[in-house]
PDB file of N, CA and C in Angstrom:
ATOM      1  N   UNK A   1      17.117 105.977  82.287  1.00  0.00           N
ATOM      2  CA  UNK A   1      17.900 107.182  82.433  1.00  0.00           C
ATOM      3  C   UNK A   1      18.141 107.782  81.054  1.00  0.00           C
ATOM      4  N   UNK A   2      18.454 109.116  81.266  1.00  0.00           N
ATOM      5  CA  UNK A   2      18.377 109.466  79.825  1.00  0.00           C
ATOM      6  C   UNK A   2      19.581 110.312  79.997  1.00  0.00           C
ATOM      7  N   UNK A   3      19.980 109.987  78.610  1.00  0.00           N
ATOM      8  CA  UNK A   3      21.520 110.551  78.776  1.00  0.00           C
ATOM      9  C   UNK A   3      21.546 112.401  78.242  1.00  0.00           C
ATOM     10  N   UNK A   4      21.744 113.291  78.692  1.00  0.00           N
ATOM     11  CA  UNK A   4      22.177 114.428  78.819  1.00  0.00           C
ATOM     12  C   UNK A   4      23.135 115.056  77.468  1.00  0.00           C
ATOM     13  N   UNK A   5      23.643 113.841  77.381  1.00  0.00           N
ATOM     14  CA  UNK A   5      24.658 114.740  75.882  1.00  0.00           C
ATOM     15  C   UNK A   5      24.507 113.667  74.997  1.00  0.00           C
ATOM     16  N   UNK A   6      24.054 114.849  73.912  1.00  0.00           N
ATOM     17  CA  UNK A   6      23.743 114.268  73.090  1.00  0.00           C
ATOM     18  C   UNK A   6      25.151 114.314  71.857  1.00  0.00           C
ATOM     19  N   UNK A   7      25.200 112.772  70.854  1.00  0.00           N
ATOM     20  CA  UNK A   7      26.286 112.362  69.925  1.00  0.00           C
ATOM     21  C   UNK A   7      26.825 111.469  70.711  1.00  0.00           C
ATOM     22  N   UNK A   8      28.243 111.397  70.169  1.00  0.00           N
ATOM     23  CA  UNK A   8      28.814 109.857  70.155  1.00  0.00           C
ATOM     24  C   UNK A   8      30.705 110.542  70.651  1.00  0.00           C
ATOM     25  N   UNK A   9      30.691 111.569  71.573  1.00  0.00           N
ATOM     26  CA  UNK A   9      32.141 112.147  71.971  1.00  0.00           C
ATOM     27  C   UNK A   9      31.965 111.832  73.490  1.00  0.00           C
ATOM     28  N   UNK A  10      33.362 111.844  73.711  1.00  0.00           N
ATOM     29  CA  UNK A  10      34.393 111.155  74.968  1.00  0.00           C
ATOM     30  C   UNK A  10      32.513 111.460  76.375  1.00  0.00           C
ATOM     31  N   UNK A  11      32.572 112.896  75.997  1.00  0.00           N
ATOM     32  CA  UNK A  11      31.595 113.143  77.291  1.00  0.00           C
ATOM     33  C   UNK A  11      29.967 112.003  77.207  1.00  0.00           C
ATOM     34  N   UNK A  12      29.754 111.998  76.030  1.00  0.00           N
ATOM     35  CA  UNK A  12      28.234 111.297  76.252  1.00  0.00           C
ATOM     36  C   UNK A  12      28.620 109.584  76.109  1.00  0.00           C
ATOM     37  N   UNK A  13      29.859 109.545  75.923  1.00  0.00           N
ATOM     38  CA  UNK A  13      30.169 107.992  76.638  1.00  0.00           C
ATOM     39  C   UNK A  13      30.689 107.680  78.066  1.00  0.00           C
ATOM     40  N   UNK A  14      31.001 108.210  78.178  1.00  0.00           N
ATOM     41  CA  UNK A  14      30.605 108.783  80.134  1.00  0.00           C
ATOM     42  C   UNK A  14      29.608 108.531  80.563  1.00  0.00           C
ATOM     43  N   UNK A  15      28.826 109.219  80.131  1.00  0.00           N
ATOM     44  CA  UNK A  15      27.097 109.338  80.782  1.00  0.00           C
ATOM     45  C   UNK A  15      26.712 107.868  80.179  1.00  0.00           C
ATOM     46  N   UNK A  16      26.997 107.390  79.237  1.00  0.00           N
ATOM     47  CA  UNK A  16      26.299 106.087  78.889  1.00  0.00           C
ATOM     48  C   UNK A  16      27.053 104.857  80.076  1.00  0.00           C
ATOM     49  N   UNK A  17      28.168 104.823  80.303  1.00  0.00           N
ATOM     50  CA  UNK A  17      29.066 104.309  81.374  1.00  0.00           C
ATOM     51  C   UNK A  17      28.649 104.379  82.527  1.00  0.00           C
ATOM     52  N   UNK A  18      28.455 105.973  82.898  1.00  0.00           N
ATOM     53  CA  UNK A  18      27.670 105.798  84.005  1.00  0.00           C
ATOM     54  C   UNK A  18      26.531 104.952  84.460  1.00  0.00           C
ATOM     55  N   UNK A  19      25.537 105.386  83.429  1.00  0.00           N
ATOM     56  CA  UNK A  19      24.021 104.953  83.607  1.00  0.00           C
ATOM     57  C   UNK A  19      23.771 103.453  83.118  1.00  0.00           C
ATOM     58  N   UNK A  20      24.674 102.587  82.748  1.00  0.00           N
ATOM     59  CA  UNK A  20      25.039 101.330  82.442  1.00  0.00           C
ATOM     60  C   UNK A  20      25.672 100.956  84.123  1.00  0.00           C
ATOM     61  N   UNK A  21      26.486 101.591  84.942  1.00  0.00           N
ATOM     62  CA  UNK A  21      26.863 100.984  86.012  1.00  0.00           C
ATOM     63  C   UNK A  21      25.333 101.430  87.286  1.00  0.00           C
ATOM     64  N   UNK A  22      25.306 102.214  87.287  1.00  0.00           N
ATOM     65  CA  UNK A  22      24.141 102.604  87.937  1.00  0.00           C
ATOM     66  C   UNK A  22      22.878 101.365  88.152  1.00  0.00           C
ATOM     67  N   UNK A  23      22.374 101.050  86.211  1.00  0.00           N
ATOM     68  CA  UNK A  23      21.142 100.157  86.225  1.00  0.00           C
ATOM     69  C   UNK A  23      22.235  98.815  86.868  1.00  0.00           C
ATOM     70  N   UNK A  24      23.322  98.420  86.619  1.00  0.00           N
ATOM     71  CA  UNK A  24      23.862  97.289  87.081  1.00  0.00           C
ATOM     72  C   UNK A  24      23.608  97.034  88.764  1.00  0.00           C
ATOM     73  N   UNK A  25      24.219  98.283  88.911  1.00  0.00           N
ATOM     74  CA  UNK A  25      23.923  98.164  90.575  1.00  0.00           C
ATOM     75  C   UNK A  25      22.217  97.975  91.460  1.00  0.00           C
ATOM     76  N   UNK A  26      21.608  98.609  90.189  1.00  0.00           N
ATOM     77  CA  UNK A  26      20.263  98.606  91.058  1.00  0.00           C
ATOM     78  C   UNK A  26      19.574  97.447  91.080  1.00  0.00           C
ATOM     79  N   UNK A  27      20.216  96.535  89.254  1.00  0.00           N
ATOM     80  CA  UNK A  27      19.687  95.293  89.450  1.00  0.00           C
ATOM     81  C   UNK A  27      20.254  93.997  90.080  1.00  0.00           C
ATOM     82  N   UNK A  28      21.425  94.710  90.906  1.00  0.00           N
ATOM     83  CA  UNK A  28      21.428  93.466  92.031  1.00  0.00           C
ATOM     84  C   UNK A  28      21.485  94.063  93.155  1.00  0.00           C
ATOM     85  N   UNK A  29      20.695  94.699  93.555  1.00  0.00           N
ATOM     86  CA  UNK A  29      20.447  95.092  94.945  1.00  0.00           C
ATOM     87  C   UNK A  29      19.169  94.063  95.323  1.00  0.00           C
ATOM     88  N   UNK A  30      19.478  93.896  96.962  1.00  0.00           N
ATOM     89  CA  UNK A  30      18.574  93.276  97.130  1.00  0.00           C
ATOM     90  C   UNK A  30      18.305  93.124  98.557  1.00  0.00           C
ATOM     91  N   UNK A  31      17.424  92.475  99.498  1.00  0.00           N
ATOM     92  CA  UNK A  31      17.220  93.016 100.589  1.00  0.00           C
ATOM     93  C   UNK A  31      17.834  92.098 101.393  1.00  0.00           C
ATOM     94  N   UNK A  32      18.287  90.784 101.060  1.00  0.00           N
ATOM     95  CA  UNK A  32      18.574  89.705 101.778  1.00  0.00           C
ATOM     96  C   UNK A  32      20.087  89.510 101.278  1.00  0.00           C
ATOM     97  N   UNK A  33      20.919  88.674 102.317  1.00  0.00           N
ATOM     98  CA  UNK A  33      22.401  88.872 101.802  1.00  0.00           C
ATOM     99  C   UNK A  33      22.730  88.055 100.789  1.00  0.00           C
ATOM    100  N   UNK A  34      23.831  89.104  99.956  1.00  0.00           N
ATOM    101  CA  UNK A  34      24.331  88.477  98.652  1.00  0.00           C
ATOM    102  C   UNK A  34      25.306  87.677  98.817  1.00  0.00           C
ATOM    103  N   UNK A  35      25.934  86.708  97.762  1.00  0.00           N
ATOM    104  CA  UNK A  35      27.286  85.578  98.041  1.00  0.00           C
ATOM    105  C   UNK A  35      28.013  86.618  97.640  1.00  0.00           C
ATOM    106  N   UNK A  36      29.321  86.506  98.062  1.00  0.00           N
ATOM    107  CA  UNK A  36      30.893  87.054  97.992  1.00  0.00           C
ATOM    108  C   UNK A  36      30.795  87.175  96.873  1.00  0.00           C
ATOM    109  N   UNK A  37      30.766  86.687  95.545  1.00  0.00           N
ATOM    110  CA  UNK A  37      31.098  87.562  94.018  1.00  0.00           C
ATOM    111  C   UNK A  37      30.144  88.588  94.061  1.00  0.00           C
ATOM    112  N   UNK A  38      28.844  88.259  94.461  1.00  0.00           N
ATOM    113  CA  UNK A  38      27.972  89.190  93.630  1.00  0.00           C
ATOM    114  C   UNK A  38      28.624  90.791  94.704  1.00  0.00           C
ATOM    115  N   UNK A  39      29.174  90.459  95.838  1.00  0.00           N
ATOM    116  CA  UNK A  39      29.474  91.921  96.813  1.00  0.00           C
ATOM    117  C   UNK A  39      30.370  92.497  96.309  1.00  0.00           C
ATOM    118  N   UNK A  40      31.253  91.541  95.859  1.00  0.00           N
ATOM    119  CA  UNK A  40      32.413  91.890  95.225  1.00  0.00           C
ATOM    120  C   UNK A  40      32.294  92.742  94.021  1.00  0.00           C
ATOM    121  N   UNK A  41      31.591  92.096  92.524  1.00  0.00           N
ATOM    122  CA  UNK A  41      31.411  92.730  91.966  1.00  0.00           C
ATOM    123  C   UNK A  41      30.785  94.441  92.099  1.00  0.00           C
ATOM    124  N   UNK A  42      29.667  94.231  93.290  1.00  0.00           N
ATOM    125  CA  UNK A  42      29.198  95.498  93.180  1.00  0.00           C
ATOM    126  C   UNK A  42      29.978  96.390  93.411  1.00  0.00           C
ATOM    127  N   UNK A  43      31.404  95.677  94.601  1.00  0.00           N
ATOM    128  CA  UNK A  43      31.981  97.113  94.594  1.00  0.00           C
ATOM    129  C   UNK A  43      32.660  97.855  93.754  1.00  0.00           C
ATOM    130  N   UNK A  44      33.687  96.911  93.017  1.00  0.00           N
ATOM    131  CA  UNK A  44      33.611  97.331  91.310  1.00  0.00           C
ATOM    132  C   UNK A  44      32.867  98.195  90.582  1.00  0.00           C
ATOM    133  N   UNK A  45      31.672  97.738  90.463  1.00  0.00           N
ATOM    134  CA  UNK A  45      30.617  98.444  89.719  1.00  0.00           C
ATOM    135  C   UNK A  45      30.902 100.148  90.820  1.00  0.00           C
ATOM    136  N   UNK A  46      30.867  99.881  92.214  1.00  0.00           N
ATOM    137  CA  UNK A  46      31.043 101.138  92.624  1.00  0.00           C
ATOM    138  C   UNK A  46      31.621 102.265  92.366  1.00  0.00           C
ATOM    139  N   UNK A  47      33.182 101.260  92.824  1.00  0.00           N
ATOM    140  CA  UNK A  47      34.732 102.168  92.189  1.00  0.00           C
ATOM    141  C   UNK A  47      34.231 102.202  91.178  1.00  0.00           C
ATOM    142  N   UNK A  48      34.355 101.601  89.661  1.00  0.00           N
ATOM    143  CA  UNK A  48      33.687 102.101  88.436  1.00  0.00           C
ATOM    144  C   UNK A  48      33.462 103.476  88.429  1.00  0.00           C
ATOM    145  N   UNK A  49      31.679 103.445  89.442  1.00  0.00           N
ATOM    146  CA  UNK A  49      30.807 104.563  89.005  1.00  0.00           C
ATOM    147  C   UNK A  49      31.320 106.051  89.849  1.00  0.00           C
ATOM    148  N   UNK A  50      32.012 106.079  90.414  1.00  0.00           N
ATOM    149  CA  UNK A  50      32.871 106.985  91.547  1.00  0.00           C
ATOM    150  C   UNK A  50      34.056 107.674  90.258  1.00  0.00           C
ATOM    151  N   UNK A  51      34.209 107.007  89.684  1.00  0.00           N
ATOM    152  CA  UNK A  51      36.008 107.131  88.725  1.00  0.00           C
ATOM    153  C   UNK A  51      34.710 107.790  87.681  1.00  0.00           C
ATOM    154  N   UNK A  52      33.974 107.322  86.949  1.00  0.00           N
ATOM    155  CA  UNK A  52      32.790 107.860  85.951  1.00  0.00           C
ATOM    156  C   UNK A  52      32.751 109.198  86.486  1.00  0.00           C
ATOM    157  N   UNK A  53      31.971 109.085  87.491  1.00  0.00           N
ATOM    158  CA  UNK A  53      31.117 110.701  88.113  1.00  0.00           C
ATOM    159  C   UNK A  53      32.677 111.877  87.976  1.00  0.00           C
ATOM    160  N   UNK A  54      33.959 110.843  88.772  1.00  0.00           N
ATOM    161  CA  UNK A  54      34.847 111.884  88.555  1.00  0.00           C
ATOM    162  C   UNK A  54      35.261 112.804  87.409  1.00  0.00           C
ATOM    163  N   UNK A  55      35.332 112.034  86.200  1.00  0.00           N
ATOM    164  CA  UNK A  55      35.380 112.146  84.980  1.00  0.00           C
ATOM    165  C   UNK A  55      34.572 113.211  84.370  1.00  0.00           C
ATOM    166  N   UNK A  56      33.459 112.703  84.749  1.00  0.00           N
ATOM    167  CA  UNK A  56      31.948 113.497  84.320  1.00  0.00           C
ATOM    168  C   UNK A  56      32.156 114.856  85.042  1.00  0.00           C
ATOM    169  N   UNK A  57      33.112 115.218  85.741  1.00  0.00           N
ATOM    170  CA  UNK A  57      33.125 116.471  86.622  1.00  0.00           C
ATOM    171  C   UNK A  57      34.141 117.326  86.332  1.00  0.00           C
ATOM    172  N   UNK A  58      35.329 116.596  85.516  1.00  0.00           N
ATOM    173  CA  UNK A  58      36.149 117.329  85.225  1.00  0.00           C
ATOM    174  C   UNK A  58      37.340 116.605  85.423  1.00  0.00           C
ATOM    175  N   UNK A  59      37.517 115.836  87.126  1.00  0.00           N
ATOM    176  CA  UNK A  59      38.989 115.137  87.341  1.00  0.00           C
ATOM    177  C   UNK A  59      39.631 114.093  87.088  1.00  0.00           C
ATOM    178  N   UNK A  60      40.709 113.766  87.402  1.00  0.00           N
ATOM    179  CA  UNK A  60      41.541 112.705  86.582  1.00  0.00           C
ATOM    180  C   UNK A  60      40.234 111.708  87.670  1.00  0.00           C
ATOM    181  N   UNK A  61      40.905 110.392  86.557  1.00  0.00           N
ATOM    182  CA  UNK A  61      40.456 108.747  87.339  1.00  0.00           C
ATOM    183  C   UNK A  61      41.320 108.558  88.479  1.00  0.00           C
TER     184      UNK A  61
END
């Protein structure tokens, strides 16, 4: 993924946040069922990336 804003301010650490929870999620997806931490965590990683995108849009966390 390639991050959109470019430097090192509040917005293009967002996008790096994001796209850090994103690859997290994709690399534990999987087709067969996961144990209870790893579900758990993802949903984390979810909320996470939900509170990110909000951010990235303008609204509070």
């Amino acid at each position: 993924m390639t991050n959109p804003i470019q430097g090192n301010g509040p917005a293009a650490a967002l996008h790096e946040i994001h796209d850090c929870l994103a690859l997290a999620l994709d690399a534990t997806e999987s087709r067969h069922p996961l144990p209870q931490p790893i579900r758990e965590a993802r949903s984390y990683m979810r909320a996470a990336l939900r509170q990110t995108r909000n951010l990235m849009n303008g609204g509070a966390a």
